[in-house]
N, C-alpha and C. Protein backbone atom coordinates (compact mmCIF):
# COMPACT_ATOMS: atom_id res chain seq x y z
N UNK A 1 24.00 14.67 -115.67
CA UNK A 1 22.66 14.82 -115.15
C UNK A 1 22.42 13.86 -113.99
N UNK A 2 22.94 12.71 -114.14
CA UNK A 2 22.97 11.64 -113.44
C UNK A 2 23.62 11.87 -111.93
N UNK A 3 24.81 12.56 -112.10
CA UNK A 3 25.28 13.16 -111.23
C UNK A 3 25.05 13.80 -110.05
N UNK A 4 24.29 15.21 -110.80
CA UNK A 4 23.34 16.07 -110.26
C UNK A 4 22.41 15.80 -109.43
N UNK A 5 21.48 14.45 -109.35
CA UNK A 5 20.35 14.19 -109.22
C UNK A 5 20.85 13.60 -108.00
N UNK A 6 22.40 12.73 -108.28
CA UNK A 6 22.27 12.08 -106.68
C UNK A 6 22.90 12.85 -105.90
N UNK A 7 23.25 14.28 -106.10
CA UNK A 7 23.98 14.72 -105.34
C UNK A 7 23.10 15.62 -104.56
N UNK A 8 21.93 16.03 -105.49
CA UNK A 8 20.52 16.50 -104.79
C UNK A 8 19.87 15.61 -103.70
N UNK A 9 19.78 14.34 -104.40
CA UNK A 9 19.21 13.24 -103.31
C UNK A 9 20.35 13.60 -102.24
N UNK A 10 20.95 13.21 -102.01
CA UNK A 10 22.35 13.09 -100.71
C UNK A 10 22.04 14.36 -99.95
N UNK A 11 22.17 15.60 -100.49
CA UNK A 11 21.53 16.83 -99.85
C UNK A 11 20.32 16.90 -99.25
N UNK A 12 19.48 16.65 -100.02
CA UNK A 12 17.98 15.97 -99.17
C UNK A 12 17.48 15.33 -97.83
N UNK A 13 18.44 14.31 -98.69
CA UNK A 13 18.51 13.17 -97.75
C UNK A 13 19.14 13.57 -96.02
N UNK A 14 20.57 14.39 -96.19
CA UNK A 14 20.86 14.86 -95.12
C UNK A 14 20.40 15.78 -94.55
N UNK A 15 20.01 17.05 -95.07
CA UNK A 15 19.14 17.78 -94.68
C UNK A 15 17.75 17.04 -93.89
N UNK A 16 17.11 15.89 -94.22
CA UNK A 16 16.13 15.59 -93.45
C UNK A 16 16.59 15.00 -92.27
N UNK A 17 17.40 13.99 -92.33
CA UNK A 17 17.94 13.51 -91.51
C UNK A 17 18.46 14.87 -89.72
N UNK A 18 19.15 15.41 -90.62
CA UNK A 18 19.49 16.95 -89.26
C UNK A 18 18.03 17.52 -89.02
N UNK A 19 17.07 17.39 -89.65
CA UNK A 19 15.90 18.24 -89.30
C UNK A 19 15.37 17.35 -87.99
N UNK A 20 15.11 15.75 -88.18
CA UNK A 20 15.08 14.82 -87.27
C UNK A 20 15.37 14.76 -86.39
N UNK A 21 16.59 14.80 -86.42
CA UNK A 21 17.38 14.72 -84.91
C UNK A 21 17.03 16.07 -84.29
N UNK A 22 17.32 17.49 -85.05
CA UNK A 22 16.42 18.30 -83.81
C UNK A 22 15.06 18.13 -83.29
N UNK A 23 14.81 17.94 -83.72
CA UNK A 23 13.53 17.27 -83.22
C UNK A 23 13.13 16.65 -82.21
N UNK A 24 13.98 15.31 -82.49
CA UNK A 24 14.35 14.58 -81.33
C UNK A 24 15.14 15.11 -80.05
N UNK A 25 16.17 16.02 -80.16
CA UNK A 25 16.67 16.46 -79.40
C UNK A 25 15.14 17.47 -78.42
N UNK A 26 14.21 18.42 -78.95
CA UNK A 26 13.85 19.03 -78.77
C UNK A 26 12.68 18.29 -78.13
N UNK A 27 12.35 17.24 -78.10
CA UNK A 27 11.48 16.25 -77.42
C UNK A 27 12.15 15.80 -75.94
N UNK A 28 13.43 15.44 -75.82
CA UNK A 28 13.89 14.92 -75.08
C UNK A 28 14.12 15.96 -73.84
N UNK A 29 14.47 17.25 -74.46
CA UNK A 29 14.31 18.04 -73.49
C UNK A 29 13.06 18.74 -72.91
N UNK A 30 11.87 18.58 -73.62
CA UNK A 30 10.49 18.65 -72.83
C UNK A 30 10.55 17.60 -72.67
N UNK A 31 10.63 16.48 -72.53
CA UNK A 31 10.09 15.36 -71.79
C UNK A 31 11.10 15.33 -70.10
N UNK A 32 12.08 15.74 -70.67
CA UNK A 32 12.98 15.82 -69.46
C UNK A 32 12.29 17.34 -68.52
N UNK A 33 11.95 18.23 -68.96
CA UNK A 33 11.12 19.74 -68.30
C UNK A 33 9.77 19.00 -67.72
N UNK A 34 8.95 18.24 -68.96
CA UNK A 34 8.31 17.60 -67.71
C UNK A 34 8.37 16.35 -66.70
N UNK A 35 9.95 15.99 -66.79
CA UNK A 35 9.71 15.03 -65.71
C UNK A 35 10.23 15.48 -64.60
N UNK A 36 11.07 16.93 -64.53
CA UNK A 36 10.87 17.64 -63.18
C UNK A 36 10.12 18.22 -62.67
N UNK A 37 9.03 18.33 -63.83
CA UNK A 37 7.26 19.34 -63.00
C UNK A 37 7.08 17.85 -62.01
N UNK A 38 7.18 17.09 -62.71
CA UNK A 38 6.25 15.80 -62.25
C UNK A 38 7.00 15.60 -60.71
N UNK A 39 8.32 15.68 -61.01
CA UNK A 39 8.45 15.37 -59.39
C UNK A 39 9.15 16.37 -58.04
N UNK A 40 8.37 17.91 -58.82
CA UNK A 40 8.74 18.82 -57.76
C UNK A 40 6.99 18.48 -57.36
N UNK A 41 5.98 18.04 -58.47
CA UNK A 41 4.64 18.14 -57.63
C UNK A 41 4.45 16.90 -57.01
N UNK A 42 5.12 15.83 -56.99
CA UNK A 42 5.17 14.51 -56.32
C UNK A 42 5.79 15.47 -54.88
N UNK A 43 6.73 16.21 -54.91
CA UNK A 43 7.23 16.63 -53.31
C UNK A 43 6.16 16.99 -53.17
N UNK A 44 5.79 18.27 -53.23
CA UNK A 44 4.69 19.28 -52.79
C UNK A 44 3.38 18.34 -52.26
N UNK A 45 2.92 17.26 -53.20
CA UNK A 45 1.91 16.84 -52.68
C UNK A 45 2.51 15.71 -51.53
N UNK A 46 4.02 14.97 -51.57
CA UNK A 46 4.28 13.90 -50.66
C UNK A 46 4.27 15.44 -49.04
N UNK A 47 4.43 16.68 -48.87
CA UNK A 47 4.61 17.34 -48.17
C UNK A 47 3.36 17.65 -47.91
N UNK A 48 2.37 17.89 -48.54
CA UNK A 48 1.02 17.86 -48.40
C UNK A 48 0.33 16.51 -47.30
N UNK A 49 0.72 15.78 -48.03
CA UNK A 49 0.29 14.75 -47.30
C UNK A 49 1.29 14.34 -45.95
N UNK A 50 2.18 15.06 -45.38
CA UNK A 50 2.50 15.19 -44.08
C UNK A 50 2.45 15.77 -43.16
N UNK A 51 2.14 17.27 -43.99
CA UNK A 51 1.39 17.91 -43.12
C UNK A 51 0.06 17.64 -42.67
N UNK A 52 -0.96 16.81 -43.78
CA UNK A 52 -2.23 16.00 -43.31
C UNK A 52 -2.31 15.25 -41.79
N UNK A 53 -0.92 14.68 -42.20
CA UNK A 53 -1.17 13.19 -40.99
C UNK A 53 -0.65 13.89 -39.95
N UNK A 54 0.39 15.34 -39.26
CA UNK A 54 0.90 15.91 -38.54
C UNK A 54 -0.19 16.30 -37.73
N UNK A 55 -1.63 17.07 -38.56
CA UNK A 55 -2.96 17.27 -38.12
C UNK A 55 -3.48 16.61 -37.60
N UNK A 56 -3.68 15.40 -38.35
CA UNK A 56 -4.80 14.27 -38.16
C UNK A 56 -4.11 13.66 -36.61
N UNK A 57 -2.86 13.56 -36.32
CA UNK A 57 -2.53 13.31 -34.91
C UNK A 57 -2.39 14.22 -33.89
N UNK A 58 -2.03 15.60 -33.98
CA UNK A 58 -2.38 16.34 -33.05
C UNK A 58 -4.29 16.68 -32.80
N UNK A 59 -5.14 16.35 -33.87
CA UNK A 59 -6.77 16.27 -33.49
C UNK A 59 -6.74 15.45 -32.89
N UNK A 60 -6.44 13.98 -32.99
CA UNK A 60 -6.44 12.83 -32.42
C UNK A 60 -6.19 12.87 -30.60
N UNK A 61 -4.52 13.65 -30.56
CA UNK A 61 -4.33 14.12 -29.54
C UNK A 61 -4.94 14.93 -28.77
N UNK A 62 -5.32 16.00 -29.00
CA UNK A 62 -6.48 16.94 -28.72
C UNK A 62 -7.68 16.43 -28.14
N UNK A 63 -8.31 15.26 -29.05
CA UNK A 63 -9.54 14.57 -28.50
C UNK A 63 -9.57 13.94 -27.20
N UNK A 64 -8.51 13.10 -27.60
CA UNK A 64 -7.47 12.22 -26.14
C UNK A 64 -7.95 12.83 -25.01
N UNK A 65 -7.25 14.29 -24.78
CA UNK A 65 -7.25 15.46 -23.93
C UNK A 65 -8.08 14.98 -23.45
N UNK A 66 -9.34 15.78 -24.56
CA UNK A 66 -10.31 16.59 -24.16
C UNK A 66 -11.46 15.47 -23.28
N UNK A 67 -11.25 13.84 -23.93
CA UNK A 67 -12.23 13.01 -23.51
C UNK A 67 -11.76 12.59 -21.87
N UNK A 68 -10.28 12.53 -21.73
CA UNK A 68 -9.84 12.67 -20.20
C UNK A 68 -10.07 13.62 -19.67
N UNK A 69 -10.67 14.57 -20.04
CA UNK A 69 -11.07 15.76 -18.90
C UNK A 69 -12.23 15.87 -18.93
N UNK A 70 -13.30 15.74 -19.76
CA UNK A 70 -14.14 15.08 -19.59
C UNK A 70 -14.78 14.12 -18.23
N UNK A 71 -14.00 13.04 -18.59
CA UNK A 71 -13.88 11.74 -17.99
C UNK A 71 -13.90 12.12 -16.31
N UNK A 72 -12.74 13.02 -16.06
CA UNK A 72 -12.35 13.50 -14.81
C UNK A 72 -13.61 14.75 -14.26
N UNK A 73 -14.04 15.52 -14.97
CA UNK A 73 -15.27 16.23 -14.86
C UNK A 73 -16.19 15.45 -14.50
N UNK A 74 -16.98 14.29 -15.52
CA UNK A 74 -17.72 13.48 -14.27
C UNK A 74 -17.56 12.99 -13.50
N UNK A 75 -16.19 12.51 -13.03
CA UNK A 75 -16.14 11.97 -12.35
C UNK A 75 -16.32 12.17 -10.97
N UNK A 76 -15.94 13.93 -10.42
CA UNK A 76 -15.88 14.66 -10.09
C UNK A 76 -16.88 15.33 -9.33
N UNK A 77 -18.25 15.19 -10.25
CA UNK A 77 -19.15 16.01 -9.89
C UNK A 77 -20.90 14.54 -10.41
N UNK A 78 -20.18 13.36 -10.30
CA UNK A 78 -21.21 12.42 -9.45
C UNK A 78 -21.12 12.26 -8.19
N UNK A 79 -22.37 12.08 -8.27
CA UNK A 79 -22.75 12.43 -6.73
C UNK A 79 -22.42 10.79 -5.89
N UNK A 80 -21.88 10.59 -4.83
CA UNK A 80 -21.23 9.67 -4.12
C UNK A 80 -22.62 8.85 -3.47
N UNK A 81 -23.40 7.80 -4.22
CA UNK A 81 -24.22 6.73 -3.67
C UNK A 81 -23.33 5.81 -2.13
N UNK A 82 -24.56 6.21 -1.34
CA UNK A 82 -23.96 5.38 -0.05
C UNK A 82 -25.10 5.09 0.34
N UNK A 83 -25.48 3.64 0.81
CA UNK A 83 -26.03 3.41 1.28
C UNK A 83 -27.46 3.57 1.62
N UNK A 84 -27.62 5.04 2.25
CA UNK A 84 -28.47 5.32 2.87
C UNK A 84 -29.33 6.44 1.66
N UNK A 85 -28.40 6.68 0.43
CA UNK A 85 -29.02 7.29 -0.65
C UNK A 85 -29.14 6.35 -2.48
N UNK A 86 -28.94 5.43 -1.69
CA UNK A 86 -28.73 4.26 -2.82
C UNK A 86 -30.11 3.66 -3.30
N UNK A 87 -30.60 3.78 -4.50
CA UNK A 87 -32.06 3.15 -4.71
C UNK A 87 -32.24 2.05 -4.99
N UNK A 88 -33.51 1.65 -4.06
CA UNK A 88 -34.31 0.95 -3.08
C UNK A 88 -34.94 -0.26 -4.14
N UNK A 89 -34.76 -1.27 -4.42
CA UNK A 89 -35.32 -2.12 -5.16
C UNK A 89 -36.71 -3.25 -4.99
């Protein structure tokens, strides 16, 4: 009887033990599934954020332009004070 009982325990016992480890195994590989979500969306957003700053310097550039032509537009079309049209203090 004595027998029996530990040979049940030992069966038990191993049986839980293999249930465990899949387990564990089955953790390790979602944790590993999500640590490639995590860093295909670390690209996507590090690519996100280069295409941001690619923008943010061609607006920049753009403004540049636009404030030198500007600049050259008035410059252009003030009217030339001389002298004789220069106000009188």
């Amino acid at each position: 009887m004595r027998k029996s009982f530990a040979y049940a325990l030992m069966l038990a016992a191993a049986v839980g033990l293999t249930a465990c480890d899949k387990k564990s195994e089955n953790t390790q590989q979602e944790a590993n599934k999500a640590a490639q979500q995590s860093q295909e969306s670390m690209e996507k957003a590090q690519e996100k954020v280069n295409d941001a700053a690619k923008e943010s310097q061609e607006a920049a550039q753009k403004n540049a332009e636009a404030a030198q032509q500007r600049a050259q537009e008035n410059a252009s079309q003030a009217p030339a004070t001389t002298p004789e049209t220069a106000p009188k203090q």
